[in-house]
C-alpha atoms as a PDB file:
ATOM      1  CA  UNK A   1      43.637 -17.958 -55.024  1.00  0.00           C
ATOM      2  CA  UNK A   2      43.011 -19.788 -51.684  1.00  0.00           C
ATOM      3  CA  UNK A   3      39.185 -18.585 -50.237  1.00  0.00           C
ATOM      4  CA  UNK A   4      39.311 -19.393 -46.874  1.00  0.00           C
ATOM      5  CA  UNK A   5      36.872 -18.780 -44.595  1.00  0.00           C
ATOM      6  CA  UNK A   6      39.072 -18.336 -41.484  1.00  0.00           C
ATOM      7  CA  UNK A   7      37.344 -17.945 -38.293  1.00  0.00           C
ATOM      8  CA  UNK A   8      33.942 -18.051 -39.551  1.00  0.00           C
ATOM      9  CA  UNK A   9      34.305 -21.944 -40.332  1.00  0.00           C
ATOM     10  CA  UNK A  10      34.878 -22.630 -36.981  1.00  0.00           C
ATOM     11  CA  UNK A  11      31.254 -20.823 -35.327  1.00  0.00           C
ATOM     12  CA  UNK A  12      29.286 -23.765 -35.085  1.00  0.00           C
ATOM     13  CA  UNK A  13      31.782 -26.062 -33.271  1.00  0.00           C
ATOM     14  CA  UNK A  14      31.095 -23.664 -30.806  1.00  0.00           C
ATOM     15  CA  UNK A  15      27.970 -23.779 -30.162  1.00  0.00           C
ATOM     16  CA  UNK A  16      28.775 -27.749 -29.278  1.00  0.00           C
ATOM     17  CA  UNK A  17      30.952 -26.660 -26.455  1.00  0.00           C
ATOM     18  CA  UNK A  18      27.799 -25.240 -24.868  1.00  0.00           C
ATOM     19  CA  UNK A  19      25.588 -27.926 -24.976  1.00  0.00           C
ATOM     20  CA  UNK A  20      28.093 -29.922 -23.474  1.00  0.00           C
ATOM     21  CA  UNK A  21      28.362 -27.778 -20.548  1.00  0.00           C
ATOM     22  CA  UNK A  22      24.330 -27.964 -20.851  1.00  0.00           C
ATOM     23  CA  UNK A  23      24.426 -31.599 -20.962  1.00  0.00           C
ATOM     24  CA  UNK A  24      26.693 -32.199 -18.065  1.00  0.00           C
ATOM     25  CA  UNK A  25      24.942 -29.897 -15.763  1.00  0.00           C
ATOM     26  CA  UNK A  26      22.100 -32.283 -16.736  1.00  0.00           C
ATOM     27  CA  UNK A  27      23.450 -34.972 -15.948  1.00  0.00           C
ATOM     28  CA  UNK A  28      24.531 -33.780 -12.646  1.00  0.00           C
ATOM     29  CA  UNK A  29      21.050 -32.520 -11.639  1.00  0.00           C
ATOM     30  CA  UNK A  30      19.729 -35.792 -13.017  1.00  0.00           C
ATOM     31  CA  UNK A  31      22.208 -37.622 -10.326  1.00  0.00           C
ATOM     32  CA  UNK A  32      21.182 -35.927  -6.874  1.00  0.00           C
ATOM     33  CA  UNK A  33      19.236 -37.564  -4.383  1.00  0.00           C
ATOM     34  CA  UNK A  34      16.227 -36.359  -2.478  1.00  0.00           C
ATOM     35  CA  UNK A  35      16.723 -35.145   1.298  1.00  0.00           C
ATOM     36  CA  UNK A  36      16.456 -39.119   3.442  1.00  0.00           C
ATOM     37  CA  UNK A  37      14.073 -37.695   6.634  1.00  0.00           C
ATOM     38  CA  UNK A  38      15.018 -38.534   9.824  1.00  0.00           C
ATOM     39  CA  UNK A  39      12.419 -39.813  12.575  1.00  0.00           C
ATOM     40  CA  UNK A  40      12.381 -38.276  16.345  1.00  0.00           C
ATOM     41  CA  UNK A  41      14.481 -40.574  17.619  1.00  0.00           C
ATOM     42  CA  UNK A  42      17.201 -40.423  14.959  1.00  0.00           C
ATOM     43  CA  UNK A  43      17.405 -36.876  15.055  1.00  0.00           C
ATOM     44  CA  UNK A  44      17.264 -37.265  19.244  1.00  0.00           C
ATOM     45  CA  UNK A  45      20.184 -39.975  18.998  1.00  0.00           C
ATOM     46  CA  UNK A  46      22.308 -37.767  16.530  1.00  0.00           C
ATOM     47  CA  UNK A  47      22.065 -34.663  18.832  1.00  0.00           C
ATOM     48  CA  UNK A  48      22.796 -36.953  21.956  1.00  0.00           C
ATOM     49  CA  UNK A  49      26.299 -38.282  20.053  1.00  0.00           C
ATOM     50  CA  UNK A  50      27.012 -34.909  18.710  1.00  0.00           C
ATOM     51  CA  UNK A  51      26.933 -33.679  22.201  1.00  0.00           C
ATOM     52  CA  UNK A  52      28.850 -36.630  23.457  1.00  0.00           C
ATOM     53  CA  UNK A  53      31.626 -36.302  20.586  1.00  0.00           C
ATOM     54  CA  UNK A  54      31.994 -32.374  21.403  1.00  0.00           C
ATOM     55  CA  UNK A  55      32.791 -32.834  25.187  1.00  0.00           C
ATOM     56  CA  UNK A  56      34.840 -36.232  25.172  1.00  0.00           C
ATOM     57  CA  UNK A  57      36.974 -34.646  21.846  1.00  0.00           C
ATOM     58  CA  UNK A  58      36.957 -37.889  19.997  1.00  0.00           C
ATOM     59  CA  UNK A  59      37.488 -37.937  16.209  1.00  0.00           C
ATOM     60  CA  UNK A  60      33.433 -38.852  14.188  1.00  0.00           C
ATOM     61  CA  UNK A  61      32.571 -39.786  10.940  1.00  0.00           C
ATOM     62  CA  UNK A  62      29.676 -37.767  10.082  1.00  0.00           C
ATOM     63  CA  UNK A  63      27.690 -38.242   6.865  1.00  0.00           C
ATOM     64  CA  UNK A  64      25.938 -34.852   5.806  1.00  0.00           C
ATOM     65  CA  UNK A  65      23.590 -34.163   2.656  1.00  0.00           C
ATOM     66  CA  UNK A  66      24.419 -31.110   1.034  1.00  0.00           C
ATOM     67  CA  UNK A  67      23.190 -29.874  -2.677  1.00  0.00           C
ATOM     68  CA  UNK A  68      21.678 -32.955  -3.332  1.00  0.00           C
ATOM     69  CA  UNK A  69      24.458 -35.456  -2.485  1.00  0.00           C
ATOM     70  CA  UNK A  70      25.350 -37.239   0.483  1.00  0.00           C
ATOM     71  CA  UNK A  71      29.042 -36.538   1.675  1.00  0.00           C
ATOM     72  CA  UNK A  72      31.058 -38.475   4.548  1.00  0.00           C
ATOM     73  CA  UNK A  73      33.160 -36.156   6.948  1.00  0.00           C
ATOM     74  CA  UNK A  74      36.000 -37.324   9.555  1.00  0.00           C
ATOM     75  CA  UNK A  75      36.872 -34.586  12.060  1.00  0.00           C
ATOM     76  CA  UNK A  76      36.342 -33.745  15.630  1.00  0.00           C
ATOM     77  CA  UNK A  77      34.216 -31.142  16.964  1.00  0.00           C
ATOM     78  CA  UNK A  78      35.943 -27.805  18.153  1.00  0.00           C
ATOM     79  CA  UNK A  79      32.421 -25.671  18.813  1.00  0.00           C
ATOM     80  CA  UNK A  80      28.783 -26.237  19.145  1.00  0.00           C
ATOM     81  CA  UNK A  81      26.582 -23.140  18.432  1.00  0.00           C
ATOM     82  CA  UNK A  82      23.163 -24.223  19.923  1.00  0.00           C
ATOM     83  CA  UNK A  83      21.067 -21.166  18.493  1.00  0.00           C
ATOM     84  CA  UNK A  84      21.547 -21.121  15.144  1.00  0.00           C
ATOM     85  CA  UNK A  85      21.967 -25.432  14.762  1.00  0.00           C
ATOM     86  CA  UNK A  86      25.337 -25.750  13.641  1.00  0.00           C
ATOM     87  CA  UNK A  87      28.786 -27.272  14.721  1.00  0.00           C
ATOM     88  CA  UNK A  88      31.900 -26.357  13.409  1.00  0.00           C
ATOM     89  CA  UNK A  89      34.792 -28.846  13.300  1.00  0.00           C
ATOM     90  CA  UNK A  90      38.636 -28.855  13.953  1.00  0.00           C
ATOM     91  CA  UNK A  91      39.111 -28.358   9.936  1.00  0.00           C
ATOM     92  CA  UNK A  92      37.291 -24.744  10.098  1.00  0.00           C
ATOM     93  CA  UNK A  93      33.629 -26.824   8.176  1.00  0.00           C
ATOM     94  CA  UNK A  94      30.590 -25.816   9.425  1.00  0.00           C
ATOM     95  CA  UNK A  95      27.427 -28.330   9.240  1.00  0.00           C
ATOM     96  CA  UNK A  96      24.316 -27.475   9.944  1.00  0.00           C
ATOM     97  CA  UNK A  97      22.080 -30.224  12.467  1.00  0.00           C
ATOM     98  CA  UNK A  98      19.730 -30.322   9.619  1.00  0.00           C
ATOM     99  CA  UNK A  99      22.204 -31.500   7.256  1.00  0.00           C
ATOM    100  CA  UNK A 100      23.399 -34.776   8.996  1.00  0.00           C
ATOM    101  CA  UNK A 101      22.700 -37.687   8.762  1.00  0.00           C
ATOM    102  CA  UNK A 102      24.667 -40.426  10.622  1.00  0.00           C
ATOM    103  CA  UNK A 103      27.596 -40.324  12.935  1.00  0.00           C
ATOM    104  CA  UNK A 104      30.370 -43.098  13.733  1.00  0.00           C
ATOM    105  CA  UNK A 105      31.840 -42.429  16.496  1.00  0.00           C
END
């Protein structure tokens, strides 16, 4: 008589699965970058181009941190929204001022 253990053989395999989720969240938190700051006049030139970009309608490059990780994002500007520090571009993102970094026009 075959005594097989059926499912039970199979428990600690899966307690492997979770520490490889636990070790690639790791992995990912070990990868992200701290916040670069921006002087005065960096933040002053960014605003300046941002404004420029939004009335001429030309196509930027922005790069934006978000979550830790620095992004790159080509789009035009379709609305500024002064009070609360944010643009929104032509593909529906929103970015907040805080979150840029550099522009190409």
């Amino acid at each position: 008589m075959n005594n097989d253990r059926g499912f039970i053989k199979w428990i600690p395999f899966n307690s492997l699965i979770e520490q490889k989720k636990m070790v690639e969240n790791l992995l990912q938190e070990k990868q992200k970058i701290k916040k670069p700051i921006l002087s005065l006049e960096q933040q002053d030139k960014i605003e300046k181009q941002i404004i420029e970009a939004y009335y001429e309608q030309i196509e930027i490059k922005l790069e934006i941190y978000k979550n830790g990780r620095v992004f790159s994002v080509t789009s035009s500007i379709s609305e500024l929204d002064i009070p609360y520090h944010k643009i929104i571009l032509t593909n529906h993102q929103i970015i907040l001022f805080d979150q840029i970094l550099k522009i190409i026009l």
